[in-house]
C-alpha atoms as a PDB file:
ATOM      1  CA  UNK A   1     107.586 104.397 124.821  1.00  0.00           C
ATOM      2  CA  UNK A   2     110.393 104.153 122.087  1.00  0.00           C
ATOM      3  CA  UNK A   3     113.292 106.064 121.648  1.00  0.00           C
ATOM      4  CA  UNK A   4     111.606 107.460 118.492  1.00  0.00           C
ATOM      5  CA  UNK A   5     107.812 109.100 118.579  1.00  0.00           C
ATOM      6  CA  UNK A   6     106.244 106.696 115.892  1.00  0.00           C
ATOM      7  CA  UNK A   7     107.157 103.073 115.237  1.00  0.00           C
ATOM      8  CA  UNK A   8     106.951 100.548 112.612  1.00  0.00           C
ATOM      9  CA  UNK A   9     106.571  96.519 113.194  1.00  0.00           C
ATOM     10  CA  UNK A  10     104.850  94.011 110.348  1.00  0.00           C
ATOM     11  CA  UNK A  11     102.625  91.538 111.896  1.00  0.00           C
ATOM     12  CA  UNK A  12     101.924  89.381 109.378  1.00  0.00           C
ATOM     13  CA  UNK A  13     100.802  90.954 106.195  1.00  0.00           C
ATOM     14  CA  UNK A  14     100.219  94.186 108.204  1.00  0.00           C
ATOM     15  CA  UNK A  15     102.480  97.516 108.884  1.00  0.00           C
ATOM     16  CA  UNK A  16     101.714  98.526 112.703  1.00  0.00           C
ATOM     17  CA  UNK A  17     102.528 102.249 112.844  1.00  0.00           C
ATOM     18  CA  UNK A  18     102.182 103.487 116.418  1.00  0.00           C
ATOM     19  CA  UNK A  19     102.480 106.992 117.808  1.00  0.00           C
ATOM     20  CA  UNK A  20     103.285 107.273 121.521  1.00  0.00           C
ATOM     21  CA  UNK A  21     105.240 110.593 122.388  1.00  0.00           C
ATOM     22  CA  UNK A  22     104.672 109.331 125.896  1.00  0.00           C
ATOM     23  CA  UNK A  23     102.585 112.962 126.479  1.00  0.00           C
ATOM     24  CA  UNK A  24      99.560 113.557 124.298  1.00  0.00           C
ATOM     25  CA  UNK A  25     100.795 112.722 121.310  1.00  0.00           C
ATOM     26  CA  UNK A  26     101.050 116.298 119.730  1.00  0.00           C
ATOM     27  CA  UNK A  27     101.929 116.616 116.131  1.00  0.00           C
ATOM     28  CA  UNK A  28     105.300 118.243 116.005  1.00  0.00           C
ATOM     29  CA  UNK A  29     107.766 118.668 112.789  1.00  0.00           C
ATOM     30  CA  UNK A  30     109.547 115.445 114.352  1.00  0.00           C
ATOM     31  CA  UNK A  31     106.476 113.554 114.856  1.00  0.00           C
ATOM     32  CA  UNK A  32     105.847 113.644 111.602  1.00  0.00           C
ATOM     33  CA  UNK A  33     108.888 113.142 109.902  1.00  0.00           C
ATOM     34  CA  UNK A  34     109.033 109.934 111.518  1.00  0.00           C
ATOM     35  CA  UNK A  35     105.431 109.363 110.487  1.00  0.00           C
ATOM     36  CA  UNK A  36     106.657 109.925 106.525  1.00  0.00           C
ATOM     37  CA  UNK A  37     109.654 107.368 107.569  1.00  0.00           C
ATOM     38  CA  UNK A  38     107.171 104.603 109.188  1.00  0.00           C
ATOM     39  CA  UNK A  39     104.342 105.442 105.914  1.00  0.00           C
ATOM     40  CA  UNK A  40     107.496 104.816 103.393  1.00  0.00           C
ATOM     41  CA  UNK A  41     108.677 101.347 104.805  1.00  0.00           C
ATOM     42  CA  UNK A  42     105.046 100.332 104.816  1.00  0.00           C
ATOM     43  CA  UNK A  43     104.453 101.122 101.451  1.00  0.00           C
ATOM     44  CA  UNK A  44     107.488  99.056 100.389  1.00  0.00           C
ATOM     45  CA  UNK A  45     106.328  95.493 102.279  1.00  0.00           C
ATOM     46  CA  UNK A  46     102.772  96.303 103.772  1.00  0.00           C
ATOM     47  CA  UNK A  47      99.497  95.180 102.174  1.00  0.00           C
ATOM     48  CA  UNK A  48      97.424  97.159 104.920  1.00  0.00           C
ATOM     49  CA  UNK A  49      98.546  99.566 108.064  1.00  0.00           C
ATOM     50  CA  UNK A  50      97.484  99.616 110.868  1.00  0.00           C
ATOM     51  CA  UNK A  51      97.665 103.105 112.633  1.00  0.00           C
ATOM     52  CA  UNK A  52      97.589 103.297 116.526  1.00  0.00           C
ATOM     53  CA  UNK A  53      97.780 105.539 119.507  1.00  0.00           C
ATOM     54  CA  UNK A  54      99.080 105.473 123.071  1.00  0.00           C
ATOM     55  CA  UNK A  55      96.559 103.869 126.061  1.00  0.00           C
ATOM     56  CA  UNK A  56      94.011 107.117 126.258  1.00  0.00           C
ATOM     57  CA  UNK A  57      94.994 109.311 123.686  1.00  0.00           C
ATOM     58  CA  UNK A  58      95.180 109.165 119.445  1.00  0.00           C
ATOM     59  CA  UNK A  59      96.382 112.719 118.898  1.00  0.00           C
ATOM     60  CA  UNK A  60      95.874 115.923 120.521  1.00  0.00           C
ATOM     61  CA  UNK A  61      96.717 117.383 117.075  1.00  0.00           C
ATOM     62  CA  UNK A  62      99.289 119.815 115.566  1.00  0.00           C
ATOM     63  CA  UNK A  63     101.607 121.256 118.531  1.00  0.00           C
ATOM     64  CA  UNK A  64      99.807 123.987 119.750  1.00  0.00           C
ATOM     65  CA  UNK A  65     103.276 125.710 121.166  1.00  0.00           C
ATOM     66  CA  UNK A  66     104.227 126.228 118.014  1.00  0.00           C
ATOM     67  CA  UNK A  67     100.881 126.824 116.091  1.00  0.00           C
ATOM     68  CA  UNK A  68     100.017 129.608 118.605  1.00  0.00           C
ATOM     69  CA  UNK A  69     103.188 131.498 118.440  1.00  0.00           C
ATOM     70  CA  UNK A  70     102.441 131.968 114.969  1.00  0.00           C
ATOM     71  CA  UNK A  71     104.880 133.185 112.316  1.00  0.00           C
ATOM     72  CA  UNK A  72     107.024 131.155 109.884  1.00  0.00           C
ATOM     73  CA  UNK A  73     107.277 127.960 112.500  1.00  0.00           C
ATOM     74  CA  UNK A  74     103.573 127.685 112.594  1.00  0.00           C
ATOM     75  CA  UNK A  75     103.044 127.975 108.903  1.00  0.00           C
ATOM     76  CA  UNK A  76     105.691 125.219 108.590  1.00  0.00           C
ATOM     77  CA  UNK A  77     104.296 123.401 111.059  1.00  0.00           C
ATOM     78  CA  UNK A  78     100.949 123.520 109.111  1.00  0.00           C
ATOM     79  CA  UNK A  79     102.412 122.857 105.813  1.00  0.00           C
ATOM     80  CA  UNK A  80     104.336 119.554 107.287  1.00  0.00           C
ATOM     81  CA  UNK A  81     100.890 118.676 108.475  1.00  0.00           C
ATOM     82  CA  UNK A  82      99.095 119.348 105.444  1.00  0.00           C
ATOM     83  CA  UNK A  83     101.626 117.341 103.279  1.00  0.00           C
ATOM     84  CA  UNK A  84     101.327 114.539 106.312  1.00  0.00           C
ATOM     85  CA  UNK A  85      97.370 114.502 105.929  1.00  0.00           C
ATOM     86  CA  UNK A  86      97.823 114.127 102.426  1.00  0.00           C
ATOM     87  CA  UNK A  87     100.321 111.334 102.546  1.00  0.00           C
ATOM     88  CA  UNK A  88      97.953 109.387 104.320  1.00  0.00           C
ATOM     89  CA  UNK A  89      94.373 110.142 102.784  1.00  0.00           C
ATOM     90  CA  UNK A  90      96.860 109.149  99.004  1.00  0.00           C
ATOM     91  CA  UNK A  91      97.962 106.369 100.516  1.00  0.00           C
ATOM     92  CA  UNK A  92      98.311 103.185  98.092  1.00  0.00           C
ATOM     93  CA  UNK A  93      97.366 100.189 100.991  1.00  0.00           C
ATOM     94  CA  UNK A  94      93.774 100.513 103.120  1.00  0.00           C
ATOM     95  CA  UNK A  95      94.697 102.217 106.692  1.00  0.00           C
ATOM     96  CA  UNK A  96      92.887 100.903 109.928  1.00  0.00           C
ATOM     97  CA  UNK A  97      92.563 103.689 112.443  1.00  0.00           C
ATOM     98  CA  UNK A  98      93.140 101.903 116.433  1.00  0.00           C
ATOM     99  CA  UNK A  99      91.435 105.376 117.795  1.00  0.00           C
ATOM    100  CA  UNK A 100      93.184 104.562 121.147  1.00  0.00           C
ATOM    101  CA  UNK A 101      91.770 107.453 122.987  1.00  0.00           C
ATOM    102  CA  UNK A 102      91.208 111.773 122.643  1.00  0.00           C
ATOM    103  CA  UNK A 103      91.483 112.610 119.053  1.00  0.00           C
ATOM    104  CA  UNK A 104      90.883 116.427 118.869  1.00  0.00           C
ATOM    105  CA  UNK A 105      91.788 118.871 115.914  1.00  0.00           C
ATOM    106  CA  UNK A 106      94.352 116.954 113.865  1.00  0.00           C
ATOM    107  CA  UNK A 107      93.689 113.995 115.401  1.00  0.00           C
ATOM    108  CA  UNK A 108      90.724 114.045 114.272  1.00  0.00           C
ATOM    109  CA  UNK A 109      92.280 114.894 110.764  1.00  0.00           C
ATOM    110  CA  UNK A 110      94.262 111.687 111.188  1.00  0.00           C
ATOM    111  CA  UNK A 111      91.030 109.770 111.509  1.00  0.00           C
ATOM    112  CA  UNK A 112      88.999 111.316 108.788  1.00  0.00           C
ATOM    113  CA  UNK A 113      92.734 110.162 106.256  1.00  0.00           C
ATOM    114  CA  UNK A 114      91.776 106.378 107.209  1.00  0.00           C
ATOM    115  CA  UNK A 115      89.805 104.006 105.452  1.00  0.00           C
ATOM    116  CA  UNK A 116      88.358 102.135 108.646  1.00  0.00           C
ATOM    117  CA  UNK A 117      88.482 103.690 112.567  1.00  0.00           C
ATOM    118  CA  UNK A 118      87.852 101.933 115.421  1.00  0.00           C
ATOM    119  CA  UNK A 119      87.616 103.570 118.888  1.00  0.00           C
ATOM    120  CA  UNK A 120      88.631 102.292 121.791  1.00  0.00           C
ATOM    121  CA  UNK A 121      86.008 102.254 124.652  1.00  0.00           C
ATOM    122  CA  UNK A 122      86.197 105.294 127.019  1.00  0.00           C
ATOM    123  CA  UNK A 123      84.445 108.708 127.388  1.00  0.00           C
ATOM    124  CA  UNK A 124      87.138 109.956 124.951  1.00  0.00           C
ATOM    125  CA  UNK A 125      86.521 113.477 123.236  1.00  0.00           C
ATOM    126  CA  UNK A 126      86.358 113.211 119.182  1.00  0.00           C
ATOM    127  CA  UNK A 127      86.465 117.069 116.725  1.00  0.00           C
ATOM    128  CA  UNK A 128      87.583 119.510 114.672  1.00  0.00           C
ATOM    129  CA  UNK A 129      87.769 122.210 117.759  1.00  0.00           C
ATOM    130  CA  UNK A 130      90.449 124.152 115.496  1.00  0.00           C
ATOM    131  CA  UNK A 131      87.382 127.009 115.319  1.00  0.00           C
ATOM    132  CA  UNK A 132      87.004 127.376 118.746  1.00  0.00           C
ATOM    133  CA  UNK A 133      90.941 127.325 119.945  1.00  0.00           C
ATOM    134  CA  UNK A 134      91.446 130.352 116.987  1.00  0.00           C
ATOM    135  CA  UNK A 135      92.695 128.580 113.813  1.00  0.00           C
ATOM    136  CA  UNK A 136      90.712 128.468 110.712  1.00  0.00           C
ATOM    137  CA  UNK A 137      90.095 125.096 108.829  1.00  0.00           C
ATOM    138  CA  UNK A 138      92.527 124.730 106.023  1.00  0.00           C
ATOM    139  CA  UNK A 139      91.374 124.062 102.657  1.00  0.00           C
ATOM    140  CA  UNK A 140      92.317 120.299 102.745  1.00  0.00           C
ATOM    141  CA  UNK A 141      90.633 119.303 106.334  1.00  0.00           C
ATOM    142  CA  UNK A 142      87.174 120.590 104.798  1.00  0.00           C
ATOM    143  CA  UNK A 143      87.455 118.678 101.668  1.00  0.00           C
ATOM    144  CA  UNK A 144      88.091 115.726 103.772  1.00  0.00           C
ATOM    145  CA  UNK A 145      85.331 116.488 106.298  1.00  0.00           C
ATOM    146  CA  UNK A 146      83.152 117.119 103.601  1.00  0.00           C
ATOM    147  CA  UNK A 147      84.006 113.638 102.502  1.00  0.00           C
ATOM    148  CA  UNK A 148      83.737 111.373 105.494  1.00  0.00           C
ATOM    149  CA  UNK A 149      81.556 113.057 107.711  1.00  0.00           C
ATOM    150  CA  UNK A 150      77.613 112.774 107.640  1.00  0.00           C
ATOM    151  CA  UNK A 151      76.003 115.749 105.768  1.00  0.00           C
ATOM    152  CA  UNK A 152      73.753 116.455 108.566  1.00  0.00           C
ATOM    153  CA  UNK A 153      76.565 117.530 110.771  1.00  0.00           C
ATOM    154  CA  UNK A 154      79.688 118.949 108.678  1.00  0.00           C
ATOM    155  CA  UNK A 155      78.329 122.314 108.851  1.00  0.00           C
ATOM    156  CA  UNK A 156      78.246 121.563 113.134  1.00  0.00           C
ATOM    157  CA  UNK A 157      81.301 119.755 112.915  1.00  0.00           C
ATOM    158  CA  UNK A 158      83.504 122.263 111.022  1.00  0.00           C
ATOM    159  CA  UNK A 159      82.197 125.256 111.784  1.00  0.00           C
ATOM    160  CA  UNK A 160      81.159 125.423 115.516  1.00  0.00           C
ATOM    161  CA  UNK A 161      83.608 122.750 116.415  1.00  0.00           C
ATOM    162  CA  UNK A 162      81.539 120.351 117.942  1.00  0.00           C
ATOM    163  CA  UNK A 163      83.137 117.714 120.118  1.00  0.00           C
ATOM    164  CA  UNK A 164      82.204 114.418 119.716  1.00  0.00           C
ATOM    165  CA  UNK A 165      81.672 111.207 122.307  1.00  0.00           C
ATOM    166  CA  UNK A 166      82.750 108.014 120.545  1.00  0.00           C
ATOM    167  CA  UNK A 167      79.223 107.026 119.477  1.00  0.00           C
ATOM    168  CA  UNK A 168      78.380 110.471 118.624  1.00  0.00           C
ATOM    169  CA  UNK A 169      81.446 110.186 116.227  1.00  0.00           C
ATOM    170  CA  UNK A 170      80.279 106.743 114.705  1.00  0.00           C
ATOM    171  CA  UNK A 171      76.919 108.966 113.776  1.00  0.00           C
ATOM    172  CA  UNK A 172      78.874 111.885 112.926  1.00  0.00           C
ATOM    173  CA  UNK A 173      81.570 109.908 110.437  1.00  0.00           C
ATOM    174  CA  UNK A 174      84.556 110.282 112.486  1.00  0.00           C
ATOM    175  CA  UNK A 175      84.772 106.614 113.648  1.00  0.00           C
ATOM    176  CA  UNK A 176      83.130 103.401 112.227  1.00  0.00           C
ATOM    177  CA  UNK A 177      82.751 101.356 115.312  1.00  0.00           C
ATOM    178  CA  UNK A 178      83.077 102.064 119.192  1.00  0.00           C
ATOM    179  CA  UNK A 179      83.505 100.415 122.144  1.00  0.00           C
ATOM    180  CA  UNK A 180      86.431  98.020 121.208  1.00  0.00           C
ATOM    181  CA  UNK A 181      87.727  96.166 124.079  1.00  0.00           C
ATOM    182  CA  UNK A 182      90.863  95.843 122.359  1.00  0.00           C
ATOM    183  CA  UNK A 183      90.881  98.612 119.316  1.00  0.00           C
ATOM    184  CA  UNK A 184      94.644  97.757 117.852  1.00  0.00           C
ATOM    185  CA  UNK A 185      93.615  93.881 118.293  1.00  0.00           C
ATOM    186  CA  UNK A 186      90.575  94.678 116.345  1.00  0.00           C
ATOM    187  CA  UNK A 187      92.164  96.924 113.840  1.00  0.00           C
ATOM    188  CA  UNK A 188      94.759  94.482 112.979  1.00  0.00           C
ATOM    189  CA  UNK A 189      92.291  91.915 112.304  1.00  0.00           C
ATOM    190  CA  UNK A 190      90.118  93.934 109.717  1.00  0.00           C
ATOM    191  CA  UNK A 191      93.556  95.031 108.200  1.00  0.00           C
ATOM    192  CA  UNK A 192      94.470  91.653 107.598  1.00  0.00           C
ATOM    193  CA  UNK A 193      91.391  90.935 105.835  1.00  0.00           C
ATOM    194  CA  UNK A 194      91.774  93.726 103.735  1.00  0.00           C
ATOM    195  CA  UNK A 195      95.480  92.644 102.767  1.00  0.00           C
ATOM    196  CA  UNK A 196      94.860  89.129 102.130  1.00  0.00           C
ATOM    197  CA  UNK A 197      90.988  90.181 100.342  1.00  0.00           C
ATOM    198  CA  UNK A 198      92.140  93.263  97.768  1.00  0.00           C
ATOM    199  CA  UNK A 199      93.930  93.550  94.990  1.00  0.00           C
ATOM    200  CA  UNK A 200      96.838  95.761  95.724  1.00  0.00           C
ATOM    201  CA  UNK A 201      97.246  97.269  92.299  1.00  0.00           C
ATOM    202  CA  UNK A 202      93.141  98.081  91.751  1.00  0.00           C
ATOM    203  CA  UNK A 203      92.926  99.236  95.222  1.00  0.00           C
ATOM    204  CA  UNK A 204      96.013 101.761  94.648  1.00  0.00           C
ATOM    205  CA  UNK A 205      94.213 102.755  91.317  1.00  0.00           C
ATOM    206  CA  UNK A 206      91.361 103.301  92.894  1.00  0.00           C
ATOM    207  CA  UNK A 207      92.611 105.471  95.515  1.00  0.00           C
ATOM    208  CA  UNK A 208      94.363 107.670  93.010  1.00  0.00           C
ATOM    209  CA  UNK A 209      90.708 107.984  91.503  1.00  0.00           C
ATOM    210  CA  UNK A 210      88.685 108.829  94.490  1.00  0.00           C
ATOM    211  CA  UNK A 211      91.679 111.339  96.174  1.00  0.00           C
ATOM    212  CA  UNK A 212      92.140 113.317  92.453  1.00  0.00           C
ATOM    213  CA  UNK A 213      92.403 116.974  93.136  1.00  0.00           C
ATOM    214  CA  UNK A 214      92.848 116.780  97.118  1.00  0.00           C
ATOM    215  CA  UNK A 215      96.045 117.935  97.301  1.00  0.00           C
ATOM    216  CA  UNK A 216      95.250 120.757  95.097  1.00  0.00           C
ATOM    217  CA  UNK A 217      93.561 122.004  98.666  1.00  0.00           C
ATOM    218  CA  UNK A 218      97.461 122.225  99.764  1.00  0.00           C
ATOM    219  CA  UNK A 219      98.321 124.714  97.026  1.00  0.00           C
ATOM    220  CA  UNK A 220      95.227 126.789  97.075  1.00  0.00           C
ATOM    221  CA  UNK A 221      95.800 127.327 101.203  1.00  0.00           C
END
C-alpha cells in the first residue's frame, strides 16, 4: 500500500487510479480528497481511467464511524461523497471499473458512476445495503440507480437493499462482466480501446448531455 490512500500512474494512454487504504477501503474525507487529486491529473493527460481496488475488496463505502455518529461530520462526510459521486458519473474521459472485490453501499455507488465494470472472480458481495444499516438513499444514488440498474430490480435493489453475487450484479446492472481472472488487466485493456477508439471532445459533449440535471440531486438533498 502507498503512503497515500488512492494513486495515480498512466499506462499508456490510460490514468490507473487505485484505492488501497490497506483495510477495506472505507470512504473517508481523506480518501476522497485524494480521489478529486488523482480524477484532476487524469483529466489533464488521460484519454480513459481506469479505477481499481485492493486484492478482495472495491469499497466498503462511506466511513461508517463517522456516518453513524451523525451530526455535522456525517453530513460532511455525505456531502464530500455526494460531490465525489458526481465528479465521477460528470466525468469528461470513459471510466473502467476493476471491481476488485466487496463493493457494498458506496461502493456500489462508485460502480454505478462508471461507464464499464468488471468484477473480479470471487463470492464477493455487490448493493446498496444503506436501507438496511439505517441511512436513507440520497437523492443522487437513486437517480443513478435508476439509471444503470435493470428496471426489474431497482425497486429490490434500493429499497430492501438487496445484496448482490457478482453474476447476480451483471443481471442486476451493477457490473458488466464477472469472473475476470485478472479484472485491472482486463479493465485496462477495454480502457485503452476506448482512448485510442473515441473522440475525446464528442465523448465529453456527450457526457455533459446524458448527466444534465444530476447534480441538481446534490442541491435538492
Amino acid at each position: 500500500m502507498s503512503d497515500t490512500p488512492v494513486t495515480m500512474s498512466m499506462v499508456g494512454p490510460v490514468a490507473l487510479v487505485s484505492i488501497d487504504d490497506g483495510k477495506v477501503n472505507a470512504l473517508t474525507p481523506d480518501l476522497l480528497d485524494s480521489l478529486f487529486g488523482a480524477l484532476d491529473a487524469a483529466e489533464a493527460g488521460a484519454g480513459a481511467v481506469v479505477l481499481a481496488g485492493r486484492p478482495g475488496v472495491f469499497s466498503a463505502g462511506l466511513d461508517l464511524n463517522v456516518m453513524r455518529g451523525g451530526g455535522p461530520a456525517a453530513n460532511d462526510l455525505l456531502r464530500k461523497g455526494g460531490e465525489s459521486f458526481l465528479r465521477l458519473a460528470e466525468f469528461p474521459r470513459p471510466i473502467v471499473a476493476a471491481c476488485t472485490g466487496h463493493a457494498l453501499a458506496g461502493g456500489a455507488v462508485l460502480l454505478l458512476c462508471c461507464d464499464i465494470r468488471i468484477c473480479s472472480a470471487g463470492t464477493y458481495k455487490i448493493g446498496l445495503n444503506e436501507v438496511a444499516i439505517g441511512i436513507p438513499l440520497p437523492s443522487l444514488v437513486v437517480a443513478l440507480a435508476r439509471a444503470r440498474l435493470s428496471p426489474r430490480h431497482f425497486t429490490r435493489a434500493c429499497n430492501t437493499a438487496r445484496v448482490y453475487s457478482p453474476s447476480e450484479a451483471v443481471e442486476a446492472g451493477f457490473l458488466d462482466e464477472a469472473g475476470a481472472t485478472d479484472a485491472t488487466g482486463e479493465a485496462l485493456r477495454i480502457a485503452t480501446e476506448l482512448a485510442e477508439g473515441l473522440d475525446a471532445n464528442a465523448f465529453a459533449a456527450t457526457r455533459r448531455r446524458t448527466c444534465e440535471g444530476l447534480g441538481e440531486t446534490i442541491v435538492r438533498d
